[in-house]
Protein backbone atom coordinates (compact mmCIF):
# COMPACT_ATOMS: atom_id res chain seq x y z
CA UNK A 1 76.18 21.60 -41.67
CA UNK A 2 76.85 19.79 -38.63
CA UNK A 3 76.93 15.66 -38.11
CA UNK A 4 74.26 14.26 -35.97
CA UNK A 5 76.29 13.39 -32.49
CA UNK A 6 74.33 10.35 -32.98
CA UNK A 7 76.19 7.03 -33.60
CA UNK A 8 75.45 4.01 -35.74
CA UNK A 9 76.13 2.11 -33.15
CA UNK A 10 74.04 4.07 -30.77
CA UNK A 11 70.46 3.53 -32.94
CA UNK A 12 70.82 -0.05 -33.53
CA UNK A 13 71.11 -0.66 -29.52
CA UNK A 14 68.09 2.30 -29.23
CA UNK A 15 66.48 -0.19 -31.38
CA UNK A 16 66.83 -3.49 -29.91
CA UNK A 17 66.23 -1.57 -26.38
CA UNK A 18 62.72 -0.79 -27.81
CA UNK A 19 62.42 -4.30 -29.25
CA UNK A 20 63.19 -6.02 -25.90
CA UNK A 21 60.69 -4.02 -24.22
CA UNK A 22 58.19 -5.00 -26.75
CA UNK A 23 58.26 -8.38 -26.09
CA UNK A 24 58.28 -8.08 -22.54
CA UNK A 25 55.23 -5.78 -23.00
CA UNK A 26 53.72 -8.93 -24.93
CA UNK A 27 54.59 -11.72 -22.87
CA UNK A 28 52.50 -9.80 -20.08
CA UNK A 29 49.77 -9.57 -22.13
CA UNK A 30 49.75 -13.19 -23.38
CA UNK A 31 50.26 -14.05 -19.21
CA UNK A 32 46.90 -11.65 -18.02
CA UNK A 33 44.93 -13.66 -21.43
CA UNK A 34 45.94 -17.17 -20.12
CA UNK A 35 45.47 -16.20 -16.03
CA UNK A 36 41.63 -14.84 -17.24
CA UNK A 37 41.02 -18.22 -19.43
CA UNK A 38 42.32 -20.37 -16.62
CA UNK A 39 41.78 -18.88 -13.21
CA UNK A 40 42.03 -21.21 -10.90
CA UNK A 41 45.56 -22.50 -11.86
CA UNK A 42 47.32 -24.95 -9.55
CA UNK A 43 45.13 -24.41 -6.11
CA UNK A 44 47.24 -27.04 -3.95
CA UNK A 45 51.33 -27.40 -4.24
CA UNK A 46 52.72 -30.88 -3.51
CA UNK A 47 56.63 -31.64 -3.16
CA UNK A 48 57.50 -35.50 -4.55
CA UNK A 49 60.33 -37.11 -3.20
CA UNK A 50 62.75 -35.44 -5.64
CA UNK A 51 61.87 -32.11 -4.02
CA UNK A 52 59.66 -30.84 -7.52
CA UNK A 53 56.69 -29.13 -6.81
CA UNK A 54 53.69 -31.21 -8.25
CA UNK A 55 49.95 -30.81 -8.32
CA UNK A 56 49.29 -34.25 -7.81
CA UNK A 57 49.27 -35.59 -3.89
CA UNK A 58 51.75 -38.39 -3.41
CA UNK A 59 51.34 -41.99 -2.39
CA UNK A 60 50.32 -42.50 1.24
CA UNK A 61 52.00 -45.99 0.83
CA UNK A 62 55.55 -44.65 -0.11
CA UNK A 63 55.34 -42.95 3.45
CA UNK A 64 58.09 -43.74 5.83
CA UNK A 65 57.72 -43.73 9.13
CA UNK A 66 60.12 -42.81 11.44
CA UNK A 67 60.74 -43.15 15.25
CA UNK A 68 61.87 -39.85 16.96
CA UNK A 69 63.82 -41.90 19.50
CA UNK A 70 66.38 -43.13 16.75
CA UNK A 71 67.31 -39.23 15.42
CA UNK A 72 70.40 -38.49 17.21
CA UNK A 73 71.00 -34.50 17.81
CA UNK A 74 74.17 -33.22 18.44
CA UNK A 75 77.62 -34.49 17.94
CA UNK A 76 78.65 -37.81 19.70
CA UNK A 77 80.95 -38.31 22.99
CA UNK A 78 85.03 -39.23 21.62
CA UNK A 79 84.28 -42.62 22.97
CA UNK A 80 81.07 -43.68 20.90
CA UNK A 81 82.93 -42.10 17.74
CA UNK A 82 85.87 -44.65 17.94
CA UNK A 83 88.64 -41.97 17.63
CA UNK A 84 91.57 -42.31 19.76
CA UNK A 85 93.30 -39.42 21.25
CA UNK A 86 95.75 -37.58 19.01
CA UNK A 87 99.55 -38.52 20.38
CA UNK A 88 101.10 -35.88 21.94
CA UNK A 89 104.50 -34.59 20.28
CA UNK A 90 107.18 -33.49 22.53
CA UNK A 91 109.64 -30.95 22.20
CA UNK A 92 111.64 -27.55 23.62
CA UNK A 93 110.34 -24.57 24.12
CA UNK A 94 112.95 -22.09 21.75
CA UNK A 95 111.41 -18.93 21.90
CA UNK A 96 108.81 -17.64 24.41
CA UNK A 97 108.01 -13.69 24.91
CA UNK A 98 105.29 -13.21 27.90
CA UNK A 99 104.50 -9.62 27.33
CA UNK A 100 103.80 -10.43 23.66
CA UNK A 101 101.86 -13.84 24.43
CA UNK A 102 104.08 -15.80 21.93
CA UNK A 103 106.32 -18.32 21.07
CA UNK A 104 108.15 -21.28 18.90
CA UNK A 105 108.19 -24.66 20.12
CA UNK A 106 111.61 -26.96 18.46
CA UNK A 107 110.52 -30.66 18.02
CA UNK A 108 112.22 -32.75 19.11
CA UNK A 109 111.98 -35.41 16.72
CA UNK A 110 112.01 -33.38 12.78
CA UNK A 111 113.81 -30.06 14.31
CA UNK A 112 111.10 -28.08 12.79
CA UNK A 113 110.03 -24.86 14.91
CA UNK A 114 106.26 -24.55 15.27
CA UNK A 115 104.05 -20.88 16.41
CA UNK A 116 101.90 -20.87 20.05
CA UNK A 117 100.24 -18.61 21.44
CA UNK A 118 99.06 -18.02 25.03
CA UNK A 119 95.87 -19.35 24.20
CA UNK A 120 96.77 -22.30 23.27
CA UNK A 121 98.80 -23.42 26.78
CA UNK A 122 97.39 -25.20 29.06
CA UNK A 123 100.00 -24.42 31.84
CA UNK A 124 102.36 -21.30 31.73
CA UNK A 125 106.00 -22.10 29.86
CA UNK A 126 109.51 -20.68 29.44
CA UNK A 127 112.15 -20.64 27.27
CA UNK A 128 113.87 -23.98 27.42
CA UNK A 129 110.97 -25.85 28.99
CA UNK A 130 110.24 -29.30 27.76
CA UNK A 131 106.96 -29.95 26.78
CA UNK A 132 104.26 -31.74 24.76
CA UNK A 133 101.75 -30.17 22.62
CA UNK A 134 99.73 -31.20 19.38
CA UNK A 135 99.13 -29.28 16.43
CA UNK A 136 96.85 -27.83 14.53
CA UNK A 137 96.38 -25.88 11.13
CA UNK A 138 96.81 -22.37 11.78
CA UNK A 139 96.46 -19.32 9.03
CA UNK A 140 100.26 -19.60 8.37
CA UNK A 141 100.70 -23.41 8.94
CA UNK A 142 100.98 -25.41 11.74
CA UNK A 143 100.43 -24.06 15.31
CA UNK A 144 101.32 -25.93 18.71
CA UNK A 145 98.39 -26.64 21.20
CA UNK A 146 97.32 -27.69 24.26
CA UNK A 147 100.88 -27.07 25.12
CA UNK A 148 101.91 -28.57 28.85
CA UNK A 149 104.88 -29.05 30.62
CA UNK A 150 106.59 -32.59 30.96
């Protein structure tokens, strides 16, 4: 006689399966009971000042008013944020390739070689041009811009 292809393992997860839809089957029916005892449930929705939804409306005397003069949109001008201008490094162009739209800039200061691009120049360069540029954080480290001739 054959064995059954059926696992031990396979009925006792058949059988909790069945026992979790059981309960969810029940915990619909106990929800439908309570929504036909109680069918007017919450009618209004407030938010309190945590952001919780209550049923209760909250105090008119907590209100704040506010004057839509003082909201500010959009960013502020460089001179009401306080920030100077970044200082310009200097240093030698290297490396520049025209066709390709890329090059290495040596400082002049550190010796360390640092990536531009075309789109970062503000006027068009050459190889042993000195310039001044400012850097940013590129994908692979630090890239020259805003790259101009002295």
């Amino acid at each position: 006689m054959a064995k059954s292809q059926v696992t031990f393992n396979k009925i006792e997860k058949e059988k909790k399966r069945l026992k979790k839809r059981e309960e969810k089957q029940k915990k619909k029916e106990a929800r439908k009971a309570e929504a036909k005892e109680n069918p007017q449930g919450i009618q209004f929705a407030y938010v309190d000042y945590n952001g919780n939804l209550t049923d209760t409306p909250p105090d008119p005397n907590l209100k704040v008013k506010v004057d839509a003069e003082s909201i500010e949109l959009g960013i502020p001008k460089k001179e009401d944020r306080g920030e100077e201008e970044p200082v310009g490094k200097e240093g030698k162009v290297s490396f520049f390739d025209t066709s390709k739209g890329f090059g290495f800039i040596l400082d002049s200061i550190n010796q360390e070689k640092y990536f531009v691009h075309v789109s970062g120049l503000l006027e068009p360069i050459q190889e042993n041009d000195k310039v001044t540029y400012e850097l940013e954080r590129g994908q692979k480290g630090m890239n020259a811009v805003r790259v101009k001739k002295i």
